[in-house]
Protein backbone atom coordinates (compact mmCIF):
# COMPACT_ATOMS: atom_id res chain seq x y z
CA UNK A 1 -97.48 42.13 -50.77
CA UNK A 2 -94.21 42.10 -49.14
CA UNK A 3 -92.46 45.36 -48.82
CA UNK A 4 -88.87 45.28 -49.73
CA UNK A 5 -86.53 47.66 -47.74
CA UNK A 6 -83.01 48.42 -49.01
CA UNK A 7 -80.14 47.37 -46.28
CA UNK A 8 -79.10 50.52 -44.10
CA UNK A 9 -74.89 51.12 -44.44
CA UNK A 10 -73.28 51.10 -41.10
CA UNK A 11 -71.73 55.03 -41.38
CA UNK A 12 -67.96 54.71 -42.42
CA UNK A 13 -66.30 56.20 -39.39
CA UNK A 14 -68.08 53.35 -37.21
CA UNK A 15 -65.37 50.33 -39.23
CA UNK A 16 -62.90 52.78 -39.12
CA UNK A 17 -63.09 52.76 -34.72
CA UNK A 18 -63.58 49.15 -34.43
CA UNK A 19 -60.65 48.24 -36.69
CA UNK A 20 -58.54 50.96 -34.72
CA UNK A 21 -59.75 49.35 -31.73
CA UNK A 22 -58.33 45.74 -33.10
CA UNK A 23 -55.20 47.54 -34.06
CA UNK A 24 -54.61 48.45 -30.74
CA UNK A 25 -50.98 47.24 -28.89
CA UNK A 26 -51.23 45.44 -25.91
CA UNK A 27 -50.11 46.99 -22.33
CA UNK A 28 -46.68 46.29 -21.88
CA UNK A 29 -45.78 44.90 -18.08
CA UNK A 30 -44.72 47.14 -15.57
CA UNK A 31 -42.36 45.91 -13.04
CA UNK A 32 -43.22 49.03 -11.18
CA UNK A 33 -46.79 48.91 -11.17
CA UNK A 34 -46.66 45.01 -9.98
CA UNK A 35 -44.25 45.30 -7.26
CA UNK A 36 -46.68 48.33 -6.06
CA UNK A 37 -49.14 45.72 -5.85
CA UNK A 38 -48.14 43.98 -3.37
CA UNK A 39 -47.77 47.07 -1.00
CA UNK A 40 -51.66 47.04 -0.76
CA UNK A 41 -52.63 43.28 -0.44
CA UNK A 42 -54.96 42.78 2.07
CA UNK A 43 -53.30 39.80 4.17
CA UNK A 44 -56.61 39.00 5.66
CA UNK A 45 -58.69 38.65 2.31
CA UNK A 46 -56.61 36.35 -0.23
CA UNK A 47 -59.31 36.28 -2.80
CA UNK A 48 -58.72 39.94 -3.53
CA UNK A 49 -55.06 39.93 -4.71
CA UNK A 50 -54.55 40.34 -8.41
CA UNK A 51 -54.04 37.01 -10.40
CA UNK A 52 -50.27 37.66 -11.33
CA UNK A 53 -49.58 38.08 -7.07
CA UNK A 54 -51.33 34.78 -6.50
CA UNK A 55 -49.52 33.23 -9.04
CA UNK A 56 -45.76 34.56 -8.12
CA UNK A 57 -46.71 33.66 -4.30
CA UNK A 58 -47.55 30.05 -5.16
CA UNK A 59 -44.44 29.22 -7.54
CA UNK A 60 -42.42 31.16 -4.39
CA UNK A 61 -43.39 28.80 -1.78
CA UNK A 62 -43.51 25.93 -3.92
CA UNK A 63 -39.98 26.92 -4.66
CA UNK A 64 -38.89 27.35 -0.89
CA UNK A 65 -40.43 24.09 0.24
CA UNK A 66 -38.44 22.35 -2.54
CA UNK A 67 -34.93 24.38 -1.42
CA UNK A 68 -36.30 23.11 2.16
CA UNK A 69 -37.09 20.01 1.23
CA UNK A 70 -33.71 19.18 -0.21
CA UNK A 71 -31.08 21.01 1.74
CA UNK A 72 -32.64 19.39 5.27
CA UNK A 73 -33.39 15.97 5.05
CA UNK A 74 -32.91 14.64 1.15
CA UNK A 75 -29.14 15.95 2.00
CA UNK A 76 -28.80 14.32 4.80
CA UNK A 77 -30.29 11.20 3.10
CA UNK A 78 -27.56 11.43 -0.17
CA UNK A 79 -24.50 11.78 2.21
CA UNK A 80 -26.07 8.59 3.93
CA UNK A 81 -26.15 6.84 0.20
CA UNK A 82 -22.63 8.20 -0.67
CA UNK A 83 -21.25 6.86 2.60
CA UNK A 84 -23.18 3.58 2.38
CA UNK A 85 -21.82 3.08 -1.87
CA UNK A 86 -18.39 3.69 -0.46
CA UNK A 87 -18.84 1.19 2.83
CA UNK A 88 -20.26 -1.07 -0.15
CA UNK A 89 -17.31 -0.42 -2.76
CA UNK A 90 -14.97 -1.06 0.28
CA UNK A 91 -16.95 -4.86 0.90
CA UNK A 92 -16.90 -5.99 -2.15
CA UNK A 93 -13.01 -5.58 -2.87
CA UNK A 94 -12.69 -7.67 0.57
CA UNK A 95 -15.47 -9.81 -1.08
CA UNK A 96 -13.21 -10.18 -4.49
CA UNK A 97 -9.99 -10.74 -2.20
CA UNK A 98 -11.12 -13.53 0.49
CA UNK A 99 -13.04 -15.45 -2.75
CA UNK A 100 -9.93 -15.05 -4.51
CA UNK A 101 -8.09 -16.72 -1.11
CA UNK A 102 -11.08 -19.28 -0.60
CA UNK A 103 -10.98 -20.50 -4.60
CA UNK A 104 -7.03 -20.91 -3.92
CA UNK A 105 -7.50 -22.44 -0.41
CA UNK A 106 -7.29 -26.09 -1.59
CA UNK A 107 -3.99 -25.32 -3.70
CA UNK A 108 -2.40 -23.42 -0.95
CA UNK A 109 -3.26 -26.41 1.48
CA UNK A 110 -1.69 -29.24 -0.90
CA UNK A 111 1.69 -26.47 -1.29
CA UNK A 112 1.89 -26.30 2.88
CA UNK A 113 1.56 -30.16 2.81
CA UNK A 114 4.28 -30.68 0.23
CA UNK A 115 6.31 -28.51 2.03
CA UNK A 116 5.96 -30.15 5.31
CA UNK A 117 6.91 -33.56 3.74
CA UNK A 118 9.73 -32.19 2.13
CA UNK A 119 10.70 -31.16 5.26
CA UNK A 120 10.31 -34.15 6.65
CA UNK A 121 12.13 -36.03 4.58
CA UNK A 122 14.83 -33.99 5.31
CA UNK A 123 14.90 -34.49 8.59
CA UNK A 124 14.80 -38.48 8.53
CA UNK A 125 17.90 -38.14 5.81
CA UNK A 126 19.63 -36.62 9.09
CA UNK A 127 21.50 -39.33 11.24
CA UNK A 128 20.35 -39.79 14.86
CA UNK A 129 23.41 -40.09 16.50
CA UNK A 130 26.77 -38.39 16.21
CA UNK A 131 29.21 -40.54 15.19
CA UNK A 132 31.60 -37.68 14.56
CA UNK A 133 34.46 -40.08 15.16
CA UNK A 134 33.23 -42.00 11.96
CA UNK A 135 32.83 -38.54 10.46
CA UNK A 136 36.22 -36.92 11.30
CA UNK A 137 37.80 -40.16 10.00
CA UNK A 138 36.22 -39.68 6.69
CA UNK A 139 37.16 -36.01 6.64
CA UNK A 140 40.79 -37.21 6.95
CA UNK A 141 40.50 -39.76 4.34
CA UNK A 142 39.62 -37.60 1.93
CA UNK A 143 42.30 -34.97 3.39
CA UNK A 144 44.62 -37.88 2.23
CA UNK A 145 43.43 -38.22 -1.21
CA UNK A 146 43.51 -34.55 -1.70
CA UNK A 147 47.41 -34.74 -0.89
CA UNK A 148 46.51 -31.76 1.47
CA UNK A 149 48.46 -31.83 5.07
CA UNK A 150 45.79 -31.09 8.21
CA UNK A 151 47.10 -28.42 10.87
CA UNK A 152 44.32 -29.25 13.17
CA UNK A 153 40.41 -30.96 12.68
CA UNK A 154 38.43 -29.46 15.63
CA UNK A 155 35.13 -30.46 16.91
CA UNK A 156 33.17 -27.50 18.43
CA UNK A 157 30.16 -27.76 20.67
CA UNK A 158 26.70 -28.69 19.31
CA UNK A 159 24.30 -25.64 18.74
CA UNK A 160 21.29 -27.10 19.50
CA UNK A 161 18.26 -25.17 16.51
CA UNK A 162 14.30 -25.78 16.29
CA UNK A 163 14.44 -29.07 14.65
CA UNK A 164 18.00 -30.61 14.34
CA UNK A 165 21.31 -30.04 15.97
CA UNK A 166 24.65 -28.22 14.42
CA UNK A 167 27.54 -29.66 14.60
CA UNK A 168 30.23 -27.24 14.35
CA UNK A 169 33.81 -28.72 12.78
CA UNK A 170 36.85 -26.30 12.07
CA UNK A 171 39.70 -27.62 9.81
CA UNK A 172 42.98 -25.85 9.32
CA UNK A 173 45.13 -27.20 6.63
CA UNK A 174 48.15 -26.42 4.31
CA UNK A 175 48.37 -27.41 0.83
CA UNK A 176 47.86 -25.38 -3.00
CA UNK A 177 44.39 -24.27 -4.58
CA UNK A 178 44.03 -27.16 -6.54
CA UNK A 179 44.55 -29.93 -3.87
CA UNK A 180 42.06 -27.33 -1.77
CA UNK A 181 39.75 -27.82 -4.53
CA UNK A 182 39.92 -31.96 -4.86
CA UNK A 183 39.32 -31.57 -0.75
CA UNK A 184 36.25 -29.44 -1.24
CA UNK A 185 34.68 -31.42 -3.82
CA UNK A 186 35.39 -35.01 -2.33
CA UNK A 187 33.11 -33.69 1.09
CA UNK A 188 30.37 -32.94 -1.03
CA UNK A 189 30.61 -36.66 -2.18
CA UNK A 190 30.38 -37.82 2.06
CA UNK A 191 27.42 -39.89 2.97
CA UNK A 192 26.84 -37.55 5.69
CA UNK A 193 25.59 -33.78 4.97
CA UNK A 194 28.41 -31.47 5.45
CA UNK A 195 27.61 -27.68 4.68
CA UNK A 196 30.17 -25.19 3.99
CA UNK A 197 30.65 -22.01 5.88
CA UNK A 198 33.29 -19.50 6.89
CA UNK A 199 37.06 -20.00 5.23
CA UNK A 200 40.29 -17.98 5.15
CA UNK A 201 43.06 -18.59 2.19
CA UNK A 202 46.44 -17.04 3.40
CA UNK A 203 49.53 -17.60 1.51
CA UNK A 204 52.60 -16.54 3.93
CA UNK A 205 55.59 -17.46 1.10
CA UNK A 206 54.05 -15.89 -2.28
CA UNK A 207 56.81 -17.98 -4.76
CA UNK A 208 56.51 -16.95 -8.77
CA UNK A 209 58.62 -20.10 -8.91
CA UNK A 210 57.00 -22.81 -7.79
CA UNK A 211 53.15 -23.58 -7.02
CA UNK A 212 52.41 -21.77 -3.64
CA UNK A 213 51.46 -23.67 -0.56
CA UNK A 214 48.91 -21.75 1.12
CA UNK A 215 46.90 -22.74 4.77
CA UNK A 216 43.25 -22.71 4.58
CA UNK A 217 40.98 -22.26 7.51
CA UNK A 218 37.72 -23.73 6.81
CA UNK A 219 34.31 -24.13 8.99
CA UNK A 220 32.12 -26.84 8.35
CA UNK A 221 28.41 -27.91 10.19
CA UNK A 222 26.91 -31.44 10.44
CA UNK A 223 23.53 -32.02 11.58
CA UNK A 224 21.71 -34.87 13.10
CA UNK A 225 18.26 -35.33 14.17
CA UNK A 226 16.74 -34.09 17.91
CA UNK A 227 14.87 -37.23 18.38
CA UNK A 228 17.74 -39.10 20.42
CA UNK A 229 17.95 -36.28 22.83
CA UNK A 230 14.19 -35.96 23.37
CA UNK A 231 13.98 -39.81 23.25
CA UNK A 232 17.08 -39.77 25.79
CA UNK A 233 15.24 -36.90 28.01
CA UNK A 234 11.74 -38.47 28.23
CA UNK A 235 13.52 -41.69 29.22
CA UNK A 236 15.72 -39.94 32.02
CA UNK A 237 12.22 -37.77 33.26
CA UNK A 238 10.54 -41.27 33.08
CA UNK A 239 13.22 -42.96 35.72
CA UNK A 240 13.30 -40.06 37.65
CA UNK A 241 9.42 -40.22 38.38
């Protein structure tokens, strides 16, 4: 037969101590106690220091190398980018420019070359010879039509530019504004290209009476072509030779 013994009861005071013992708070850290520590590390023997030293000593020189790390060369290295974006930022503008000339080459081209026939053309409407006989004659034609009285039509030496020659004509004349005005406007309607330049209006009788006749002092320019004269100097070096 199989003897049946009743469960023994663990004494009372025994749950009490182990749930007191659960109950118990946990060690607060001392700052004190754990800066102590490190006063008796044994340099020599690593393996002996407390696992909260090891730990802070790791994460310390993991943190210098990193401050190392960075403030030597990585530094160095981003002042090296930032110079290079802004060498780079500077290209590409003088990129964005010279495409912007290159794309507007061809048009810029075809202006120059309209231009430079313009110019030309200009220059073969100018006479190649003087003929400022033929010219001063027409002057004084129209003179006549304008009913205005010449004082003097001086020719002035040639003033000799890049591409043509001046020809420098003063006129001094008497007659009223109107008349001064028919003489303008029929030298504008010459064959030959007559500019306008310097003039002087003086009236020395001022009359409320009658129409004033006032003298006008006016400077004109011709122009003819340098081609004769080069023509003319070739030929002369030419014979000399």
């Amino acid at each position: 037969m199989v003897k049946l013994t009743k469960p023994t009861k663990k004494p009372l005071f025994a749950k009490k101590a182990k749930v007191a013992k659960e109950k118990a708070p946990k060690k607060q850290f001392d700052f004190k106690e754990f800066a102590d520590s490190f006063k008796s590390l044994d340099q020599n023997n690593y393996g002996s220091w407390p696992l909260p030293v090891k730990i802070t000593t790791l994460l310390f020189i993991i943190g210098l190398v990193a401050v190392l790390t960075w403030a030597l060369p990585i530094s160095k290295k981003r002042e090296e980018i930032s110079s290079a974006e802004a060498e780079q930022q500077t290209l590409l503008e003088q990129y964005r420019e010279k495409e912007s000339k290159a794309r507007h080459l061809q048009a810029y081209k075809d202006q120059i070359t309209q231009m430079e026939n313009d110019f030309k053309e200009l220059l073969n409407q100018l006479p190649k010879e003087t003929r400022i006989s033929d010219l001063v004659d027409g002057i004084s034609v129209v003179g006549l039509g304008s009913n205005i009285k010449f004082q003097d039509i001086k020719v002035e030496p040639e003033v000799s530019q890049e591409f043509f020659i001046e020809q420098p004509i003063r006129i001094a004349a008497l007659g009223n504004y109107h008349e001064f005005g028919a003489f303008v406007s029929g030298l504008a309607q010459l064959p030959r290209i007559i500019t306008l330049h310097d003039f002087e209006v003086t009236n020395s009788k001022p009359s409320l009476d009658e129409t004033p006749q006032t003298n006008l002092v006016l400077n004109t320019k011709t122009y003819r072509s340098k081609e004769i004269v080069e023509e003319k100097t070739e030929e002369t070096t030419d014979e000399k030779k």
